[in-house]
Protein backbone atom coordinates (compact mmCIF):
# COMPACT_ATOMS: atom_id res chain seq x y z
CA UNK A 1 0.00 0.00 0.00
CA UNK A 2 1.05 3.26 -1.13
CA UNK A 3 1.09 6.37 1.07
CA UNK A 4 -2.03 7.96 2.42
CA UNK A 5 -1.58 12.27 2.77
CA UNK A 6 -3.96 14.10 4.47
CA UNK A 7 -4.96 17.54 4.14
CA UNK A 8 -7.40 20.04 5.17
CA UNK A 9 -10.74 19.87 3.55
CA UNK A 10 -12.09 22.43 1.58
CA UNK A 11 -15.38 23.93 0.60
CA UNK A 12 -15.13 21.96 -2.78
CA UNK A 13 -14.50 19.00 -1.38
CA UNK A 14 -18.19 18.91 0.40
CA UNK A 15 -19.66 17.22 -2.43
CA UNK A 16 -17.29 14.17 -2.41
CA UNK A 17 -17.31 13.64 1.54
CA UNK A 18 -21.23 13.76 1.31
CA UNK A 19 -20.50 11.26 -1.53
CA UNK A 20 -18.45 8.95 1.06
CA UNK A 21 -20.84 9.59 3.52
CA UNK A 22 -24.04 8.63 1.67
CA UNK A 23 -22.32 5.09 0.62
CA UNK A 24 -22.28 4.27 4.08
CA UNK A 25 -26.03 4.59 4.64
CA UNK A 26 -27.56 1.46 2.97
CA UNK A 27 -25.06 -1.21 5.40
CA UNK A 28 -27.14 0.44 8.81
CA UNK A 29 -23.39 -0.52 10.25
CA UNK A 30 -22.31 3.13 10.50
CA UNK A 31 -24.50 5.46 10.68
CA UNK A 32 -28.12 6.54 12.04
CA UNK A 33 -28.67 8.38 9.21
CA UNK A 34 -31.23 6.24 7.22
CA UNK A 35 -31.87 8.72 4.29
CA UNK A 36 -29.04 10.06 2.21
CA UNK A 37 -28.07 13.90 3.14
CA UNK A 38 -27.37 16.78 0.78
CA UNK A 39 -24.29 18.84 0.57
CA UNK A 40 -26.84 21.94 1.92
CA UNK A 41 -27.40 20.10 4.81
CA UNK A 42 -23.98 19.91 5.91
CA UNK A 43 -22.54 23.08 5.33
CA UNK A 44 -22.54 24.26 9.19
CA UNK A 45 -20.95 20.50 10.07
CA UNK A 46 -18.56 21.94 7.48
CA UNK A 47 -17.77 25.10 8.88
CA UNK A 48 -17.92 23.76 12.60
CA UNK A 49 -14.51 22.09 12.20
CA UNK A 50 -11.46 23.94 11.67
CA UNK A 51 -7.52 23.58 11.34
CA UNK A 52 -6.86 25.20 14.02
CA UNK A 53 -9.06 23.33 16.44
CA UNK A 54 -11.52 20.47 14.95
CA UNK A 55 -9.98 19.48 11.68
CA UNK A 56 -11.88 17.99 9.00
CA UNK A 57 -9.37 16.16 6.81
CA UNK A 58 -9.80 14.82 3.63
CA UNK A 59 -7.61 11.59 2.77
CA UNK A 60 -6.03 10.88 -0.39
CA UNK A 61 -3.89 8.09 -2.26
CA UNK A 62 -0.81 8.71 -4.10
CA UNK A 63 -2.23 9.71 -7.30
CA UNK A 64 -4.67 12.56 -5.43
CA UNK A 65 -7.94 10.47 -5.17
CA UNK A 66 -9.79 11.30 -2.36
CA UNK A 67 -10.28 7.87 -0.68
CA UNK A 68 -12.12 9.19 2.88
CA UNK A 69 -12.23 11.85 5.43
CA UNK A 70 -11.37 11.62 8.95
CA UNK A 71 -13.00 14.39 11.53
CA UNK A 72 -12.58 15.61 15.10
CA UNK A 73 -15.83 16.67 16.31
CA UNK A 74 -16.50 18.58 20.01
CA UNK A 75 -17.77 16.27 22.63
CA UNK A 76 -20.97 17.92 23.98
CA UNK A 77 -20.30 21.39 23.02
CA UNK A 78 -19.49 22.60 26.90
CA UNK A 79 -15.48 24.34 27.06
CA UNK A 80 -15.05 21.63 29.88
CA UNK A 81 -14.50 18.98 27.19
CA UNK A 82 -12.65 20.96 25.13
CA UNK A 83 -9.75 18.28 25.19
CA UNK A 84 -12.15 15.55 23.92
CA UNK A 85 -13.38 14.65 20.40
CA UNK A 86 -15.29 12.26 18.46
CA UNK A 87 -13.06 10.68 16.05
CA UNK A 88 -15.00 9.93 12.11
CA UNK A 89 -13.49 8.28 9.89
CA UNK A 90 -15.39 7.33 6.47
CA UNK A 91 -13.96 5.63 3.70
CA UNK A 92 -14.90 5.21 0.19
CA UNK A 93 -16.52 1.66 -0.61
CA UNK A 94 -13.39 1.03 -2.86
CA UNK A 95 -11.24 1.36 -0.45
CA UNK A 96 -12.39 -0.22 2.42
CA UNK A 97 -10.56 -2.99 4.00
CA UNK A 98 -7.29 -2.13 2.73
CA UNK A 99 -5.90 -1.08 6.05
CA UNK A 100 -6.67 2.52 5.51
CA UNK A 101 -8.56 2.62 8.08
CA UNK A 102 -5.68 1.83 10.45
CA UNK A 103 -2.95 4.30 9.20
CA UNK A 104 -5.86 6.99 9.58
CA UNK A 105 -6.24 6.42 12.82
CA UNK A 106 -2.88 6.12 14.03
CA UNK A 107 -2.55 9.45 12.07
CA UNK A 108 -5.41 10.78 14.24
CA UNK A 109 -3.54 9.60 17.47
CA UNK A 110 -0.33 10.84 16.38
CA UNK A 111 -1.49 14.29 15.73
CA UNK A 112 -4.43 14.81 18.49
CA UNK A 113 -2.11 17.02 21.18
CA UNK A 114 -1.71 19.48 18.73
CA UNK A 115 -4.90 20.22 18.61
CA UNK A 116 -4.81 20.39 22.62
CA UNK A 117 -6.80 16.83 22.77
CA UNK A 118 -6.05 14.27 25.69
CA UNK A 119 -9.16 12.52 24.87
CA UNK A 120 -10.24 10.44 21.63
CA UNK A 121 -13.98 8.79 21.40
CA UNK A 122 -15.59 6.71 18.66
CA UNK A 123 -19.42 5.92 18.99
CA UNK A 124 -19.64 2.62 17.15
CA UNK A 125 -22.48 0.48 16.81
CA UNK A 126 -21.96 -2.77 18.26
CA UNK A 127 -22.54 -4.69 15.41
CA UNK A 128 -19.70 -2.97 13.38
CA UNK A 129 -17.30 -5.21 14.31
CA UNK A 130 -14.39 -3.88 11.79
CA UNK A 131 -14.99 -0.64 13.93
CA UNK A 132 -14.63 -1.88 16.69
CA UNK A 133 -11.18 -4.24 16.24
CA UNK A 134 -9.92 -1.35 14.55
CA UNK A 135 -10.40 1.00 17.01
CA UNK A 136 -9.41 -1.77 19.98
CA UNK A 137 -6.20 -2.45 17.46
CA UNK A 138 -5.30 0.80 18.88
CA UNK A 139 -5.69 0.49 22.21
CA UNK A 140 -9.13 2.04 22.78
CA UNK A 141 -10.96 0.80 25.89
CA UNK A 142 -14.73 0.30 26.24
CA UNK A 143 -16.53 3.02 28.00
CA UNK A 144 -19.85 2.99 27.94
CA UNK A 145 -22.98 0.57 26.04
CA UNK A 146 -26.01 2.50 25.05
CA UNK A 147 -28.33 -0.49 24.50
CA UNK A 148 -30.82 -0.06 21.74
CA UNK A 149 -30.60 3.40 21.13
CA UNK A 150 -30.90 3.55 17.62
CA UNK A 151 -33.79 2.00 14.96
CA UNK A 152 -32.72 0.96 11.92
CA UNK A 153 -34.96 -0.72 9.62
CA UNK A 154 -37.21 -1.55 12.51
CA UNK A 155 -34.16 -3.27 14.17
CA UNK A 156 -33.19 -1.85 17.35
CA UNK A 157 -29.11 -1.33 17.50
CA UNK A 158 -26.86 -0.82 20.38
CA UNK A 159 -23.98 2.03 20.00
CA UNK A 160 -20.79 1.00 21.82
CA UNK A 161 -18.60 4.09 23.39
CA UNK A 162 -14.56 3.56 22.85
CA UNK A 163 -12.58 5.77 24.36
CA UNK A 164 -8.55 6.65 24.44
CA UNK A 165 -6.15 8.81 26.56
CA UNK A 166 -3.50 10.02 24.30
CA UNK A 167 -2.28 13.09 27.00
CA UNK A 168 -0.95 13.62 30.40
CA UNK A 169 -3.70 14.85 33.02
């Protein structure tokens, strides 16, 4: 496997993550969503992450395809928690299981403190179970079970709560 580089995403790139997004939709493995979302609907998601402080990366193969997007979102929106984030990552279907997935997140953990975070979450639903080894893979614990939270096709679907240290108190 070639090298992945990741850079911050820009307004023209909106369409294609939407594109990522929406392909994840029909499995009900990764996200509530159950209806695909337009690229209107996301502008504020867009503009609520930043380089400076929640980045929103777009992820792309040696010859400049974008192959997924990786995002740090705030956990609960209070300053308090300002050093924790929800980790997304989303890959495109061709390029799934290609151990992407892993050098993203290890590219997440190794650049987290400079974005002042001691704290990395991924809300995963328990039966993703690639999600779940990958994010385990790196060390992230079990923190919390939210048992049947979600509805997905009438199925009720438990969302597992992984969580990692990566700073000093």
């Amino acid at each position: 496997m070639r090298e992945l580089t990741f850079r911050d995403a820009r307004l023209e790139d909106l369409k294609r993550i939407v594109e990522i997004y929406n392909s994840t939709i029909g499995s009900r493995m990764v996200t509530a969503d159950t209806e695909e979302i337009s690229v209107e609907s996301r502008h504020q998601w867009f503009y609520e992450h930043t380089p400076e402080r929640r980045p929103l990366w777009v992820i792309e193969d040696f010859e400049n395809n974008m192959v997924g997007w990786v995002s740090f979102s705030s956990f609960y929106g209070r300053p308090a928690y300002n050093g924790t984030v929800e980790i997304s990552i989303y890959m495109d279907e061709n390029f799934r299981g290609k151990g992407y997935g892993k050098k993203t997140l290890q590219y997440c953990i190794d650049n987290a403190g400079k974005f002042g975070v001691k704290t990395l979450l991924g809300f995963i639903f328990l039966h993703n179970e690639p999600s779940i080894k990958l994010f385990q893979h790196f060390g992230f614990e079990d923190w919390g079970i939210l048992p049947n939270v979600a509805v997905l096709d009438g199925v009720e679907r438990t969302l597992k709560i992984l969580g990692k240290r990566i700073g000093e108190n």
